[in-house]
Protein backbone atom coordinates (compact mmCIF):
# COMPACT_ATOMS: atom_id res chain seq x y z
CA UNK A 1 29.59 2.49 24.10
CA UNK A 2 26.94 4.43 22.27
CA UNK A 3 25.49 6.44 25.43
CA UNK A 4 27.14 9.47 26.51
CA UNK A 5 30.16 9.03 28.38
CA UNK A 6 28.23 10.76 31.53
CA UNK A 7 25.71 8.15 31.41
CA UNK A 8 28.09 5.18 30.53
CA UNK A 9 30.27 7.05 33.72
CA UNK A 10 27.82 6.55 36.39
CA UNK A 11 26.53 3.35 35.48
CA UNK A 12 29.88 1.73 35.28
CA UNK A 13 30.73 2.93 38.72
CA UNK A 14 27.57 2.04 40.29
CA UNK A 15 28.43 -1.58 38.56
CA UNK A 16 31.50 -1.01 40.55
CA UNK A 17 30.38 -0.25 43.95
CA UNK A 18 27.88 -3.40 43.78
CA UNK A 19 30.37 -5.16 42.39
CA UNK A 20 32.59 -4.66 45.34
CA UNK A 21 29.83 -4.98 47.29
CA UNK A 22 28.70 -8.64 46.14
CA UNK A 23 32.59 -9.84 45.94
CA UNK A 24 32.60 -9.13 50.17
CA UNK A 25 29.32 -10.68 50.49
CA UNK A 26 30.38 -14.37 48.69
CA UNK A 27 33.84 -14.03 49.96
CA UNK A 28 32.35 -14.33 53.45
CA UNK A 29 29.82 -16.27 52.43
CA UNK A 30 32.37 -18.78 51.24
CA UNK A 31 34.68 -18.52 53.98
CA UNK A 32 31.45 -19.02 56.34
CA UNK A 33 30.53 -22.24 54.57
CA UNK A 34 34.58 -23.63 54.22
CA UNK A 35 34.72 -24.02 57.90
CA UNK A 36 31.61 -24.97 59.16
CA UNK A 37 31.84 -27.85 56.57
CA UNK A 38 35.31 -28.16 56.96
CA UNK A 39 37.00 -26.87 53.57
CA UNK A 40 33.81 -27.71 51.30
CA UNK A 41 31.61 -24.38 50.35
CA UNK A 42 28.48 -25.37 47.72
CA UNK A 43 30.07 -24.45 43.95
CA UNK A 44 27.19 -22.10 43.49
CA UNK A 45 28.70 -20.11 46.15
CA UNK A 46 32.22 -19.97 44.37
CA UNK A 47 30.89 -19.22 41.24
CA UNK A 48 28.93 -15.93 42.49
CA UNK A 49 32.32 -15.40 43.64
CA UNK A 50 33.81 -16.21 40.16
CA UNK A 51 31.42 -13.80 38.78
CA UNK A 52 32.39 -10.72 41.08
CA UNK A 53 36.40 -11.57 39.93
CA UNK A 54 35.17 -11.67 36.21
CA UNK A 55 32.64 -8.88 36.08
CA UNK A 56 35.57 -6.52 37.63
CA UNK A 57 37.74 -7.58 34.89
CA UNK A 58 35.24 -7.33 32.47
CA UNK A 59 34.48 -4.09 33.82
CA UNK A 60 38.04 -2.70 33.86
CA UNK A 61 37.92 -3.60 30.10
CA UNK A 62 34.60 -1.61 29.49
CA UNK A 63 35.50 1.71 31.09
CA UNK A 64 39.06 2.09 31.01
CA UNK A 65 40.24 0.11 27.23
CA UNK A 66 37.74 2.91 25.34
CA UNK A 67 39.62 5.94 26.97
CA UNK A 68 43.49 5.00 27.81
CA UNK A 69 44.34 2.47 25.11
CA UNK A 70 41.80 2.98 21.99
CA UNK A 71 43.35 0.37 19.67
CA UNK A 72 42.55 -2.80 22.03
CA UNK A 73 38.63 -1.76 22.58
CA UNK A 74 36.42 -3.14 19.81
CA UNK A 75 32.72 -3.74 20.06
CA UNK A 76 32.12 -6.90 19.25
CA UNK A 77 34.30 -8.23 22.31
CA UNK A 78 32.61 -5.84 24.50
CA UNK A 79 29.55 -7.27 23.59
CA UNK A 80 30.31 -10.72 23.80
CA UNK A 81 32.05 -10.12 26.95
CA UNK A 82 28.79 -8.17 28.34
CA UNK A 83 26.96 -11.01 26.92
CA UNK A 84 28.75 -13.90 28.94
CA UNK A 85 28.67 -11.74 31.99
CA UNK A 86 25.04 -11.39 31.82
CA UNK A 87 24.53 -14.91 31.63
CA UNK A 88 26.57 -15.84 34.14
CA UNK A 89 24.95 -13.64 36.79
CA UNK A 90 21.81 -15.08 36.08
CA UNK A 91 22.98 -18.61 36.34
CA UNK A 92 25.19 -17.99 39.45
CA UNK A 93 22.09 -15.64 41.03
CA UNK A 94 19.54 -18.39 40.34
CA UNK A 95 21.69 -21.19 41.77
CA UNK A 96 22.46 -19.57 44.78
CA UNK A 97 18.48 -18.09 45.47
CA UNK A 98 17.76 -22.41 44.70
CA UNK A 99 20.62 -23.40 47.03
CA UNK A 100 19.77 -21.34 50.06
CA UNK A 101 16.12 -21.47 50.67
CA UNK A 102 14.52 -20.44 53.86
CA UNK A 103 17.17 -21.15 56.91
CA UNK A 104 16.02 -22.70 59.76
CA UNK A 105 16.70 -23.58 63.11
CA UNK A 106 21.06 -23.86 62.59
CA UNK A 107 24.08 -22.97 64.29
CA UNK A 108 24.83 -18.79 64.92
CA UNK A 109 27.69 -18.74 62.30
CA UNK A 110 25.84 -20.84 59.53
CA UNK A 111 22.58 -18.76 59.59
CA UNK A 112 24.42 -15.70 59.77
CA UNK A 113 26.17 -16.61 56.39
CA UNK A 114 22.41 -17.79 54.83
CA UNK A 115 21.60 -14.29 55.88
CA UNK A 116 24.53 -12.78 53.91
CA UNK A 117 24.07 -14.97 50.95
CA UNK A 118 19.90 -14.05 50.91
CA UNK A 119 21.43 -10.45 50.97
CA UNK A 120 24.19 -11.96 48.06
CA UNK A 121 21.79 -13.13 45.65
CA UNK A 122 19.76 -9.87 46.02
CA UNK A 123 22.79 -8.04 44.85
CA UNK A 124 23.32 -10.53 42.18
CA UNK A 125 19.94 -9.74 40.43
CA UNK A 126 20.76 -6.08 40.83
CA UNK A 127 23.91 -6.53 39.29
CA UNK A 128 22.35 -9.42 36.38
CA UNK A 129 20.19 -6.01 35.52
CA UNK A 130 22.86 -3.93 35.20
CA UNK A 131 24.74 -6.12 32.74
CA UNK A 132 21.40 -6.79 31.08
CA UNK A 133 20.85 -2.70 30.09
CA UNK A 134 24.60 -2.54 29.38
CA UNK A 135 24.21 -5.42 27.10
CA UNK A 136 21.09 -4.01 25.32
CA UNK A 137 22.76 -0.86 25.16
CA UNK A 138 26.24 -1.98 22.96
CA UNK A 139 23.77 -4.44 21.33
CA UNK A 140 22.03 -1.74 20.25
CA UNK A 141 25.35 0.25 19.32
CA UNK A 142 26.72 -2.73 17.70
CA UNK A 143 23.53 -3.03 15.12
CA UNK A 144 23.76 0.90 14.55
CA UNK A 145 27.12 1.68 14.07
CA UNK A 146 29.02 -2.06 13.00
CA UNK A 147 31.99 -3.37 14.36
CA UNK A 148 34.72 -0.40 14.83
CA UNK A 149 37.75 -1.02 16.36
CA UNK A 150 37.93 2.53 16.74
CA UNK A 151 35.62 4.12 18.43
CA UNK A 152 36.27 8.24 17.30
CA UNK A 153 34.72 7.33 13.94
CA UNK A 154 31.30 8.09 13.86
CA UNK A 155 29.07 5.74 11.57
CA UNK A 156 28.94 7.45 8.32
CA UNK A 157 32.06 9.52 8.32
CA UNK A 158 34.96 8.30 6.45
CA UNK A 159 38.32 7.54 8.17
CA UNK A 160 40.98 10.00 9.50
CA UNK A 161 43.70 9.76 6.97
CA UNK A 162 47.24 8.62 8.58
């Protein structure tokens, strides 16, 4: 990425924390839902959960590729991963906020897991923001620098020779 490596550092494990965060929220949320209704959750439920699985591999590929294995990092999959993964928080955040709505008078167990998904989607949008500014920020690498594969080269400096 084209911030520092401090920066890039502490944003990618704050993504982490919330990350870890939102896949316990929709993991109960889902389990909540699958037996009250007997085995059926609402899909926009297991997508947000789709989205925590994904965004941690996603993630594992942002911070870890660049510093252990330098070859398999290049920046034009990072940003069309980060591009995906932005979209699909957004979707999955705005389908769950539509499906859950104001709970009303329901059964202790099923208003309890409303209250965790209200709490689920708020995380989401936190999260969508995250991989919004990550986005913008290898989008904005990308246009300065090009597509390197490796990422020691600095735009404008010629090649190590082999």
């Amino acid at each position: 990425m084209g911030l520092g490596a401090g920066i890039t550092t502490i944003i990618h494990a704050v993504l982490a924390v919330l990350l870890l965060i939102e896949l316990g929220l929709t993991g109960y949320v889902v389990g909540q839902f699958t037996s009250v209704y007997w085995g059926i959750s609402p899909s926009s439920f297991g997508f947000m959960l789709f989205n925590s699985i994904w965004s941690i591999l996603v993630l594992v590929y942002l911070a870890l590729t660049p510093r252990f294995v330098e070859k398999l990092y290049h920046s034009i999959i990072a940003l069309a991963l980060l591009g995906v993964t932005t979209l699909f928080w957004f979707a999955g955040s705005i389908a769950m906020a539509a499906f859950i709505g104001v709970p009303g008078a329901c059964p202790y167990a099923f208003c309890t897991a409303l209250r965790t998904a209200q709490a689920a989607v708020a995380f989401g949008f936190f999260i969508w923001i995250i991989f919004s500014v990550l986005t913008a920020f290898e989008g904005m690498t990308f246009l300065r620098g090009g597509a390197r594969a490796d990422t020691t080269n600095k735009p404008g400096q010629p090649a190590a020779a082999a």
